[in-house]
N, C-alpha and C. Protein backbone atom coordinates (compact mmCIF):
# COMPACT_ATOMS: atom_id res chain seq x y z
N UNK A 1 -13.14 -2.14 11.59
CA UNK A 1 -14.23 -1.47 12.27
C UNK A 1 -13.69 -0.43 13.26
N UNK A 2 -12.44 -0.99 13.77
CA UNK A 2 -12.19 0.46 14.58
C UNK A 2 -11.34 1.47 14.22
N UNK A 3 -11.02 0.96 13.01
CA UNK A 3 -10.36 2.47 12.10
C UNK A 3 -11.24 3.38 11.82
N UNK A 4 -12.10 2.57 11.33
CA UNK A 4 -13.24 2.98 10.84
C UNK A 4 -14.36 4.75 11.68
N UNK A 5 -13.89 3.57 13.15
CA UNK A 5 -15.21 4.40 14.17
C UNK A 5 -14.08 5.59 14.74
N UNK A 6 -12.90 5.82 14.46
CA UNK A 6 -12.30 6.64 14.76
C UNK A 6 -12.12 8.00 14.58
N UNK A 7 -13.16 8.64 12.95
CA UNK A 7 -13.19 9.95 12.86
C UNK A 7 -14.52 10.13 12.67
N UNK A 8 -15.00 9.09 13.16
CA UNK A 8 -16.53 9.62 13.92
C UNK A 8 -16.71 10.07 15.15
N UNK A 9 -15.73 9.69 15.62
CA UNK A 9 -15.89 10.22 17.29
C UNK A 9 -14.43 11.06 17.63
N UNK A 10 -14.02 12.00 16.13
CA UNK A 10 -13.00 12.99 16.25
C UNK A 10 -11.72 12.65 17.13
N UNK A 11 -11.49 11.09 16.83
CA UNK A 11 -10.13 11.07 17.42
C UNK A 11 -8.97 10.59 16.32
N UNK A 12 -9.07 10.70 14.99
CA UNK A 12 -8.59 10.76 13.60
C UNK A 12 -9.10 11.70 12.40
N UNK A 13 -7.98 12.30 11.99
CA UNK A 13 -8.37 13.44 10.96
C UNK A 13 -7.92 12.55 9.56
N UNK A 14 -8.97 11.98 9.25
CA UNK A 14 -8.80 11.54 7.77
C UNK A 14 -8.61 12.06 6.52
N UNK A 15 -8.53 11.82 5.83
CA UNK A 15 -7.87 12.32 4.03
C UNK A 15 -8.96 12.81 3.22
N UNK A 16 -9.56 14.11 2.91
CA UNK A 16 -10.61 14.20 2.41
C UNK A 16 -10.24 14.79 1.05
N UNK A 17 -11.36 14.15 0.09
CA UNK A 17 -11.12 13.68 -1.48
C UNK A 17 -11.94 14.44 -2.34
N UNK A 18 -11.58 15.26 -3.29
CA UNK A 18 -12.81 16.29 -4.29
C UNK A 18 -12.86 17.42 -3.28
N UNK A 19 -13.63 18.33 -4.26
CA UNK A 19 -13.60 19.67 -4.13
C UNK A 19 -15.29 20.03 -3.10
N UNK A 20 -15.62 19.89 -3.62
CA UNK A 20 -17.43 20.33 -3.61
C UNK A 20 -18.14 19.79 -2.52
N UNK A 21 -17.80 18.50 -2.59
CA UNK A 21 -18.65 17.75 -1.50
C UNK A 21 -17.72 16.51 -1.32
N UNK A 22 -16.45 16.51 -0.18
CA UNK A 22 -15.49 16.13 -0.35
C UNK A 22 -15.76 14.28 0.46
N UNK A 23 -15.14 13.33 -0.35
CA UNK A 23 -15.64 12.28 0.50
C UNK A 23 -14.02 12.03 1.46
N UNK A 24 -14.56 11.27 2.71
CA UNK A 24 -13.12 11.34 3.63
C UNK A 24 -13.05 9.71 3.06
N UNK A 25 -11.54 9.25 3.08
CA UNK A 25 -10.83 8.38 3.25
C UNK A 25 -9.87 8.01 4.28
N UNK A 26 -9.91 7.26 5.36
CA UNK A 26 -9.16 6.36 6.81
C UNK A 26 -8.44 5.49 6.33
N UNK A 27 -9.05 4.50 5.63
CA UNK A 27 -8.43 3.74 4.98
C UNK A 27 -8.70 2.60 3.73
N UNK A 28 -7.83 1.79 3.73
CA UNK A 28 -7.95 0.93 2.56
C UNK A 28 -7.25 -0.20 2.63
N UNK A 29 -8.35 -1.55 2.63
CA UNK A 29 -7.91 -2.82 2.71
C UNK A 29 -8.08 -3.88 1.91
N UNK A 30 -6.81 -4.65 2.12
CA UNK A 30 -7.10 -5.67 0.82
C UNK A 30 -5.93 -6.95 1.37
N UNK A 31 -6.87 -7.97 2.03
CA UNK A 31 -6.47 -9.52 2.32
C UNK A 31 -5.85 -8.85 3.44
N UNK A 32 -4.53 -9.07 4.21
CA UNK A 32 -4.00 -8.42 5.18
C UNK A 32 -3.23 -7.28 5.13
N UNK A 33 -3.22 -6.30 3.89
CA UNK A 33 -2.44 -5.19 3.79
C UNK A 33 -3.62 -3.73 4.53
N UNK A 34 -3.29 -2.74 4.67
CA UNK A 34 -3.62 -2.26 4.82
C UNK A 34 -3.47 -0.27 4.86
N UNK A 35 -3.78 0.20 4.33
CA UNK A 35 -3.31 1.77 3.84
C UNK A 35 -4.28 2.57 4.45
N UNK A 36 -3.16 3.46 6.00
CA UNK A 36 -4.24 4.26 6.36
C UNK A 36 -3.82 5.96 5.85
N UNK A 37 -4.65 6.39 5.86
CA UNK A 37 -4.44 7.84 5.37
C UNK A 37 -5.22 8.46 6.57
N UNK A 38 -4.42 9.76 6.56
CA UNK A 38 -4.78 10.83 7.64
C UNK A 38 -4.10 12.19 7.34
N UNK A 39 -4.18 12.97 8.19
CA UNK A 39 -3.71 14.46 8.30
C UNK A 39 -2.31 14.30 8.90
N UNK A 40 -1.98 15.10 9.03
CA UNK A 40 -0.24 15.08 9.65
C UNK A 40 -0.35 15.83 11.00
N UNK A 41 -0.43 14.94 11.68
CA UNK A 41 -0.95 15.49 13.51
C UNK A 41 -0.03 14.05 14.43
N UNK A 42 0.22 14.77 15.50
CA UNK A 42 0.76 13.97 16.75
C UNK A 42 -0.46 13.10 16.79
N UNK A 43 -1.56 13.63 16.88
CA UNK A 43 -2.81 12.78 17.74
C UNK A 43 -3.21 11.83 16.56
N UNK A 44 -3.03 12.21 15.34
CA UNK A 44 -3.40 11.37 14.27
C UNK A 44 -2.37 9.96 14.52
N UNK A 45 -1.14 10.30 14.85
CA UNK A 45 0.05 9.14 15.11
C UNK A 45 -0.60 7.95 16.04
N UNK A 46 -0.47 9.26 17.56
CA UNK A 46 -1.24 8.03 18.66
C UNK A 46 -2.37 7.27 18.72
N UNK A 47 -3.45 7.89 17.68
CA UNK A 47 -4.74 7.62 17.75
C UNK A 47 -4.76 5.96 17.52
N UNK A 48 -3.52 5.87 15.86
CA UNK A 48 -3.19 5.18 15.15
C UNK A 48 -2.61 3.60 15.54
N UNK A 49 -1.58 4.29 16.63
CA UNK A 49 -0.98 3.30 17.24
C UNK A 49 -1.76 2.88 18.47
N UNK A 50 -2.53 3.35 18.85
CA UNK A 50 -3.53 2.86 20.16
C UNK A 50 -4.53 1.99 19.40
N UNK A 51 -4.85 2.27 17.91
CA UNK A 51 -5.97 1.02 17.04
C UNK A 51 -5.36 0.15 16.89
N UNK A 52 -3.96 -0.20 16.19
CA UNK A 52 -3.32 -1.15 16.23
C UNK A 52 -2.64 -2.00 17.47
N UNK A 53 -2.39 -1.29 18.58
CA UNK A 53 -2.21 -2.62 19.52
C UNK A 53 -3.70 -2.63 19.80
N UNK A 54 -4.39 -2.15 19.81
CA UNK A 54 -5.89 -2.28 20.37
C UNK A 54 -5.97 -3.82 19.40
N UNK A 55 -6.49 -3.75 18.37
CA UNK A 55 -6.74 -4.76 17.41
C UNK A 55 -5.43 -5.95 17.88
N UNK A 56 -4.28 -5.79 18.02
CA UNK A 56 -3.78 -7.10 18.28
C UNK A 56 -4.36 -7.35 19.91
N UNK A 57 -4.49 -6.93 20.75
CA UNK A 57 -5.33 -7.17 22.01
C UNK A 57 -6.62 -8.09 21.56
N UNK A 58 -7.34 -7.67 20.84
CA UNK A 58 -8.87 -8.03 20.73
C UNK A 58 -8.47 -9.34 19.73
N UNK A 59 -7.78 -9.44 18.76
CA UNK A 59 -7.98 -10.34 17.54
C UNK A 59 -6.69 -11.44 17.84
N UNK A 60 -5.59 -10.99 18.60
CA UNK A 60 -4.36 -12.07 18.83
C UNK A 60 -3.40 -12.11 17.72
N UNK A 61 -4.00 -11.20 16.63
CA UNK A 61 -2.85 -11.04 15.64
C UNK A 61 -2.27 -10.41 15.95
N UNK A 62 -0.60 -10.26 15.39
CA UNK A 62 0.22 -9.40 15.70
C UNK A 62 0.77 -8.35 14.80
N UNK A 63 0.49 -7.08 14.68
CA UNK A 63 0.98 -6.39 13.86
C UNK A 63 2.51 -6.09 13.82
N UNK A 64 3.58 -6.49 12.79
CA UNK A 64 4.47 -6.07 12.51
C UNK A 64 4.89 -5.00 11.67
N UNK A 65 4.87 -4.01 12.47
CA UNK A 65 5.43 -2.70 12.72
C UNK A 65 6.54 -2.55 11.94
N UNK A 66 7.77 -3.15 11.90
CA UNK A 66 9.10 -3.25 11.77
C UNK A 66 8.82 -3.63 9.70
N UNK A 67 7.88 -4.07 9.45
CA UNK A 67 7.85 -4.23 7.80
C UNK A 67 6.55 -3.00 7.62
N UNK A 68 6.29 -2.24 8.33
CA UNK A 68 5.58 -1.06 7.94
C UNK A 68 6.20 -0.10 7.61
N UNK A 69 5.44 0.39 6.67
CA UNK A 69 5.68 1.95 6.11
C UNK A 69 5.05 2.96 6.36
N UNK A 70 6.35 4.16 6.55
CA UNK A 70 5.54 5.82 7.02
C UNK A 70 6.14 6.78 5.79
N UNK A 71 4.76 6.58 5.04
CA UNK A 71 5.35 7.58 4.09
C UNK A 71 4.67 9.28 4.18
N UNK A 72 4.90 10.12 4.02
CA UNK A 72 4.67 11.26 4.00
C UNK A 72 4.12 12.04 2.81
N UNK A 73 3.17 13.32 2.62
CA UNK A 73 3.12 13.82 1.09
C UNK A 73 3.48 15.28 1.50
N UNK A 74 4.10 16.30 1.03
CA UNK A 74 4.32 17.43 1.62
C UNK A 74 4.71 17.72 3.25
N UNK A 75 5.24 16.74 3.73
CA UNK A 75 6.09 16.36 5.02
C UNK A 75 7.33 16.62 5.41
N UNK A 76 7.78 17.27 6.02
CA UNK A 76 9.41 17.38 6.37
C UNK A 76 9.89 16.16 6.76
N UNK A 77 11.26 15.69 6.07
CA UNK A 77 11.77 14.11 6.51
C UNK A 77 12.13 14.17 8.26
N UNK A 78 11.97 15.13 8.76
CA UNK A 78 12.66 15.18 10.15
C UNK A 78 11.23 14.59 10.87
N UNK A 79 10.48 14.89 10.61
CA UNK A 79 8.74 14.87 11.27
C UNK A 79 8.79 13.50 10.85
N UNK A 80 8.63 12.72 9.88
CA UNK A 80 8.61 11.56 9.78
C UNK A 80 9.81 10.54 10.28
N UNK A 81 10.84 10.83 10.44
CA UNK A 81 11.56 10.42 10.83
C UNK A 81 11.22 10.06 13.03
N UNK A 82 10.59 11.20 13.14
CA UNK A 82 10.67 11.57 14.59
C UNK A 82 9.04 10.14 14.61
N UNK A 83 7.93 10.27 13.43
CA UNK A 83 6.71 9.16 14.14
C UNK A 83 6.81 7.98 14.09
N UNK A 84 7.77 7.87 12.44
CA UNK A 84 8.64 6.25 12.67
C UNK A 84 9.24 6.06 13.97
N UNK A 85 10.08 6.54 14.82
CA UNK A 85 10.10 6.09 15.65
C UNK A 85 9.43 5.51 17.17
N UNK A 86 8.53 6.69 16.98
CA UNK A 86 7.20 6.13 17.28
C UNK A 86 6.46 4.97 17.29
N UNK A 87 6.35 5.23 15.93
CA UNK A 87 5.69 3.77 15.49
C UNK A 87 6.13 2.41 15.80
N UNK A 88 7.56 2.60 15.39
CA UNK A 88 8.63 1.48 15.11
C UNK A 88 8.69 1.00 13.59
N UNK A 89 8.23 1.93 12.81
CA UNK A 89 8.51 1.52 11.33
C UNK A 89 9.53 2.41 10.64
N UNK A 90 9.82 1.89 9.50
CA UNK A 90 10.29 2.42 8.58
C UNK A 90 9.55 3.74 7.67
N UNK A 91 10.55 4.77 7.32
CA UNK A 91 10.21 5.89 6.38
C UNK A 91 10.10 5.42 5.17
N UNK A 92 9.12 5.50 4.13
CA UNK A 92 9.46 5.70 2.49
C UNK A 92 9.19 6.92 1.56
N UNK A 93 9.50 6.79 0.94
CA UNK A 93 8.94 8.12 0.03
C UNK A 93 8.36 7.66 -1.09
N UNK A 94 7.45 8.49 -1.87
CA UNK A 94 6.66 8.87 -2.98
C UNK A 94 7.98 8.65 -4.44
N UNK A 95 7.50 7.76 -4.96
CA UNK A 95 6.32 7.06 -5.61
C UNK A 95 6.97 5.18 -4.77
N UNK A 96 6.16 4.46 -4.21
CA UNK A 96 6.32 3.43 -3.46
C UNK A 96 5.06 2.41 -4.18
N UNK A 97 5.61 1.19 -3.78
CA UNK A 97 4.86 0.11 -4.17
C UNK A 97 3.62 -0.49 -3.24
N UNK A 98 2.28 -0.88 -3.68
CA UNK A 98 1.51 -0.98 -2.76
C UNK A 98 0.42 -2.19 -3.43
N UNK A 99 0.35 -3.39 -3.23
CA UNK A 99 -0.87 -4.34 -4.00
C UNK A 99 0.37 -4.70 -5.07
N UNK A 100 1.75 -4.50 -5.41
CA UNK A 100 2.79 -4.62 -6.76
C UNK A 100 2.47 -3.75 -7.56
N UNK A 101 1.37 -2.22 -6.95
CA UNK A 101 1.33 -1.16 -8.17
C UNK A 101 2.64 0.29 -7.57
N UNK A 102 2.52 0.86 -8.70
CA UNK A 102 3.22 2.19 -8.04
C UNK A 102 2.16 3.40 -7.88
N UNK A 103 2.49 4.27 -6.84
CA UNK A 103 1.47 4.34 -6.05
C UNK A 103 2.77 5.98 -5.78
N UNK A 104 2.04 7.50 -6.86
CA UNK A 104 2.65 8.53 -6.69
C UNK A 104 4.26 8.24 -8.14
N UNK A 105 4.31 9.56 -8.12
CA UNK A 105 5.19 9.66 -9.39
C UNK A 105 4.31 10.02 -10.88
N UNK A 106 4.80 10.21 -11.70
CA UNK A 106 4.14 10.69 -13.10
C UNK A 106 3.54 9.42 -13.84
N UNK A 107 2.22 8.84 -13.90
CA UNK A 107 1.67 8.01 -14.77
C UNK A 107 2.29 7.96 -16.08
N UNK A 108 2.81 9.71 -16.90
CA UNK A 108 2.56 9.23 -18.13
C UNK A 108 3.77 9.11 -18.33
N UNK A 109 4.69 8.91 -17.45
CA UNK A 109 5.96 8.37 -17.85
C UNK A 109 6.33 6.55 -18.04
N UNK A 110 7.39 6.16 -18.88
CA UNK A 110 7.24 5.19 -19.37
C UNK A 110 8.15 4.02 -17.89
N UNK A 111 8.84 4.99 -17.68
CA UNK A 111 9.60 4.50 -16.14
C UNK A 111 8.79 3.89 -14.89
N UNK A 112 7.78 4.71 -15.19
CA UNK A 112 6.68 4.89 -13.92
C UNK A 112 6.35 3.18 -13.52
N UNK A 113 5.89 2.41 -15.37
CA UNK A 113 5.46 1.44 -15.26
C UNK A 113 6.45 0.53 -16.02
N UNK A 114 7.89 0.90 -15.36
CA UNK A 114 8.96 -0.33 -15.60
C UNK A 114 8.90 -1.67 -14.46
N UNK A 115 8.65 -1.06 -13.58
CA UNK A 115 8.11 -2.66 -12.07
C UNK A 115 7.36 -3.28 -12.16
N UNK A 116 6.38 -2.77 -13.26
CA UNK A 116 5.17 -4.09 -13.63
C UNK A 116 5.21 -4.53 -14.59
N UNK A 117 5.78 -4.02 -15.97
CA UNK A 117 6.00 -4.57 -17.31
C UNK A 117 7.19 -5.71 -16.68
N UNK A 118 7.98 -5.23 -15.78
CA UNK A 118 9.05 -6.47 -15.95
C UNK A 118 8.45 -7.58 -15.34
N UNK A 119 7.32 -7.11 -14.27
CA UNK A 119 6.91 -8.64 -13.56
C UNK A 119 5.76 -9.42 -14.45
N UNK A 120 5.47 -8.26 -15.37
CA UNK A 120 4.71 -9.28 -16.22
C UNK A 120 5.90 -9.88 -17.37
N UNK A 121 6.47 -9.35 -18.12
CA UNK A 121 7.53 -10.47 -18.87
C UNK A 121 8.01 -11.03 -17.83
N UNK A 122 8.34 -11.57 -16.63
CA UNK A 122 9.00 -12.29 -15.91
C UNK A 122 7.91 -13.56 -16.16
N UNK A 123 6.53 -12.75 -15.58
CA UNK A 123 5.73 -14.74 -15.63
C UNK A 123 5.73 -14.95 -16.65
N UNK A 124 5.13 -14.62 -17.82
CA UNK A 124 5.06 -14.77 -19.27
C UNK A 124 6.44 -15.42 -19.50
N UNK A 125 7.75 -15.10 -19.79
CA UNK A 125 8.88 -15.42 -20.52
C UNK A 125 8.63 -17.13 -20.21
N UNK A 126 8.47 -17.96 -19.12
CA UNK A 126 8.56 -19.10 -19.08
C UNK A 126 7.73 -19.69 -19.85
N UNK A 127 6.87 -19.41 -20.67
CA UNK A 127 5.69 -20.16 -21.55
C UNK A 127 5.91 -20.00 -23.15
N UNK A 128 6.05 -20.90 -23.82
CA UNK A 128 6.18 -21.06 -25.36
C UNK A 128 4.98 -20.33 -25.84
N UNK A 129 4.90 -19.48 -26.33
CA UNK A 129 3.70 -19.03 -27.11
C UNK A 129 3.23 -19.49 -28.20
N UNK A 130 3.97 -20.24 -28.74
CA UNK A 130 3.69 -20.98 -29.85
C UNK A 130 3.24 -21.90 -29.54
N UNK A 131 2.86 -22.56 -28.51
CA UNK A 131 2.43 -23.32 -28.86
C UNK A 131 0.54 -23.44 -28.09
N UNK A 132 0.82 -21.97 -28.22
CA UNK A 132 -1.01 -21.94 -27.37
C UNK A 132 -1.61 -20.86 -28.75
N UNK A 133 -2.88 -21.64 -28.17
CA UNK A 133 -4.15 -20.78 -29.93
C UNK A 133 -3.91 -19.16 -29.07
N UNK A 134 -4.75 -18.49 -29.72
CA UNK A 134 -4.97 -16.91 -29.67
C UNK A 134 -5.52 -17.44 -27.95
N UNK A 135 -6.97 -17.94 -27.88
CA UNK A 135 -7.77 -17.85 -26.69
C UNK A 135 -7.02 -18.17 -25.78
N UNK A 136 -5.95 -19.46 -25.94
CA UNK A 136 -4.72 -19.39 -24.89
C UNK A 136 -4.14 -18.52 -24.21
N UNK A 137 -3.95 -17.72 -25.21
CA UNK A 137 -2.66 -16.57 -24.85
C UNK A 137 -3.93 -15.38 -23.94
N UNK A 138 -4.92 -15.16 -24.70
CA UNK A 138 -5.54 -14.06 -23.76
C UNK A 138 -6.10 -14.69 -22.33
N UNK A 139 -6.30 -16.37 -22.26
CA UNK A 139 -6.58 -16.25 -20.97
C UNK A 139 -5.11 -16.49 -20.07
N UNK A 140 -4.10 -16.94 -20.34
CA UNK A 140 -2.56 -16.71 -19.73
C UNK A 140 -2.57 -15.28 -19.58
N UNK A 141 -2.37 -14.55 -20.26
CA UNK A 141 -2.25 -12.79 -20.29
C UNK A 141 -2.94 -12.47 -18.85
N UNK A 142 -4.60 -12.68 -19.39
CA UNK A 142 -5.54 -12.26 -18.36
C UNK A 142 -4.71 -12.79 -16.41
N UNK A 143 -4.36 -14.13 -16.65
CA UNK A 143 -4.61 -14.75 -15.20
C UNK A 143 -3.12 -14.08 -14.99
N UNK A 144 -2.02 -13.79 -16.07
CA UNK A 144 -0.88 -13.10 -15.27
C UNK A 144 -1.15 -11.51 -15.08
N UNK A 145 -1.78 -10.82 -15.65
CA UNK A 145 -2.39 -9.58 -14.91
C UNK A 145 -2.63 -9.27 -13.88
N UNK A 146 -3.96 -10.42 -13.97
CA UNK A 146 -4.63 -10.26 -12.46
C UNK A 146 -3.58 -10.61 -11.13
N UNK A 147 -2.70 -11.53 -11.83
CA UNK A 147 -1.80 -11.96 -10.55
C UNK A 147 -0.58 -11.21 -10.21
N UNK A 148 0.04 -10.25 -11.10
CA UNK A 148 0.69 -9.32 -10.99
C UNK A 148 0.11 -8.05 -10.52
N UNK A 149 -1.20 -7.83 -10.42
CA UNK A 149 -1.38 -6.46 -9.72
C UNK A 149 -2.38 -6.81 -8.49
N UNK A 150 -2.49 -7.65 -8.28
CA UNK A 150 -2.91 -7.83 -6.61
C UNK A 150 -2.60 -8.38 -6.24
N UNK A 151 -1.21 -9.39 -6.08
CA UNK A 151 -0.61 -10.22 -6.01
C UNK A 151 0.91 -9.52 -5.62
N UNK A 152 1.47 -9.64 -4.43
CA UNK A 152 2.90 -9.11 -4.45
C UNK A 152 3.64 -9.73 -5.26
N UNK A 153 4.83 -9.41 -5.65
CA UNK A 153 5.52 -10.23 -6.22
C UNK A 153 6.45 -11.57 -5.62
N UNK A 154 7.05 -12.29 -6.39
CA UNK A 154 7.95 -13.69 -4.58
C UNK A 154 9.10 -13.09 -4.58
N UNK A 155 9.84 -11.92 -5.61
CA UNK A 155 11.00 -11.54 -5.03
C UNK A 155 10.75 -9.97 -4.74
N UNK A 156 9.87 -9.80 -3.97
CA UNK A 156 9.20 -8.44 -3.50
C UNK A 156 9.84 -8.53 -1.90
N UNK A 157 9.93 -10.12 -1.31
CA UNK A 157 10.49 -9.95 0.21
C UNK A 157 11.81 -10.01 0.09
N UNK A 158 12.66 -10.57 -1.23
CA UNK A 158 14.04 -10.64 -1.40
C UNK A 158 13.91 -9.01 -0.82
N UNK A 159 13.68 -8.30 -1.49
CA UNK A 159 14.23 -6.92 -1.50
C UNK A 159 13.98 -6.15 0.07
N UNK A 160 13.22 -6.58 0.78
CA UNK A 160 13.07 -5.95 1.99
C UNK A 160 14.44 -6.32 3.28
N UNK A 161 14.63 -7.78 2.79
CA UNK A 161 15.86 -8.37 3.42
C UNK A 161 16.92 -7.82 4.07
């Protein structure tokens, strides 16, 4: 809610989407992750970081900063380099992982979607297929889908280590 009320009352320049009648995007949430989008401004930084300790003030959660990401799109690495510190997070770059999808880079490349084909043969490989009917296999398929793309992966924190 208070990301939210923030480029209503012009103290966040949000991400605006289409040509014609453009819709804005702040952000995007899902269970405790969270993806904010904005303009590339100092005040967009502070606005940012004054919602987030704001919200750990009001709610007692604590945002960890230090496993966040500042990624940039048409950004000089020096500018990002300078709000990470700011922030206290980490820089990434384009194409990055987000929900276990990839997120920027070329769709129709076959590389693009090598991080999810492998995490899906990863759950799959442990199960005999032989020995499940057809309806088996599509509802296994189905429930490792769904659990591979909104679902991080368990050696997704190995790698942050």
């Amino acid at each position: 809610m208070l990301m939210k009320s923030l480029p209503d009352i012009n103290l966040f320049n949000d991400y605006k989407v289409g040509g014609n009648d453009p819709v804005s995007v702040s952000h995007l949430q899902f269970a405790d992750d969270t993806l904010i989008l904005g303009e590339k401004s100092w005040a967009n930084i502070l606005a940012m970081l004054a919602v987030l300790i704001l919200f750990q003030d009001l709610s007692g959660l604590k945002v960890n900063f230090w496993k966040s990401l500042l990624v940039g799109v048409n950004v000089p690495g020096f500018w990002l380099a300078e709000e990470a510190m700011v922030l206290n997070c980490k820089v990434d770059y384009i194409p990055f992982m987000y929900l276990g999808l990839p997120i920027g880079g070329d769709v129709r490349r076959l590389a693009f979607w090598d991080p999810l084909l492998k995490r899906i043969h990863f759950r799959l490989s442990g199960w005999s297929s032989r020995y499940l009917s057809l309806g088996g296999r599509l509802v296994l398929l189905k429930y490792v889908l769904s659990s591979c793309l909104f679902m991080p992966s368990p050696f997704s924190r190995l790698r942050q280590v």
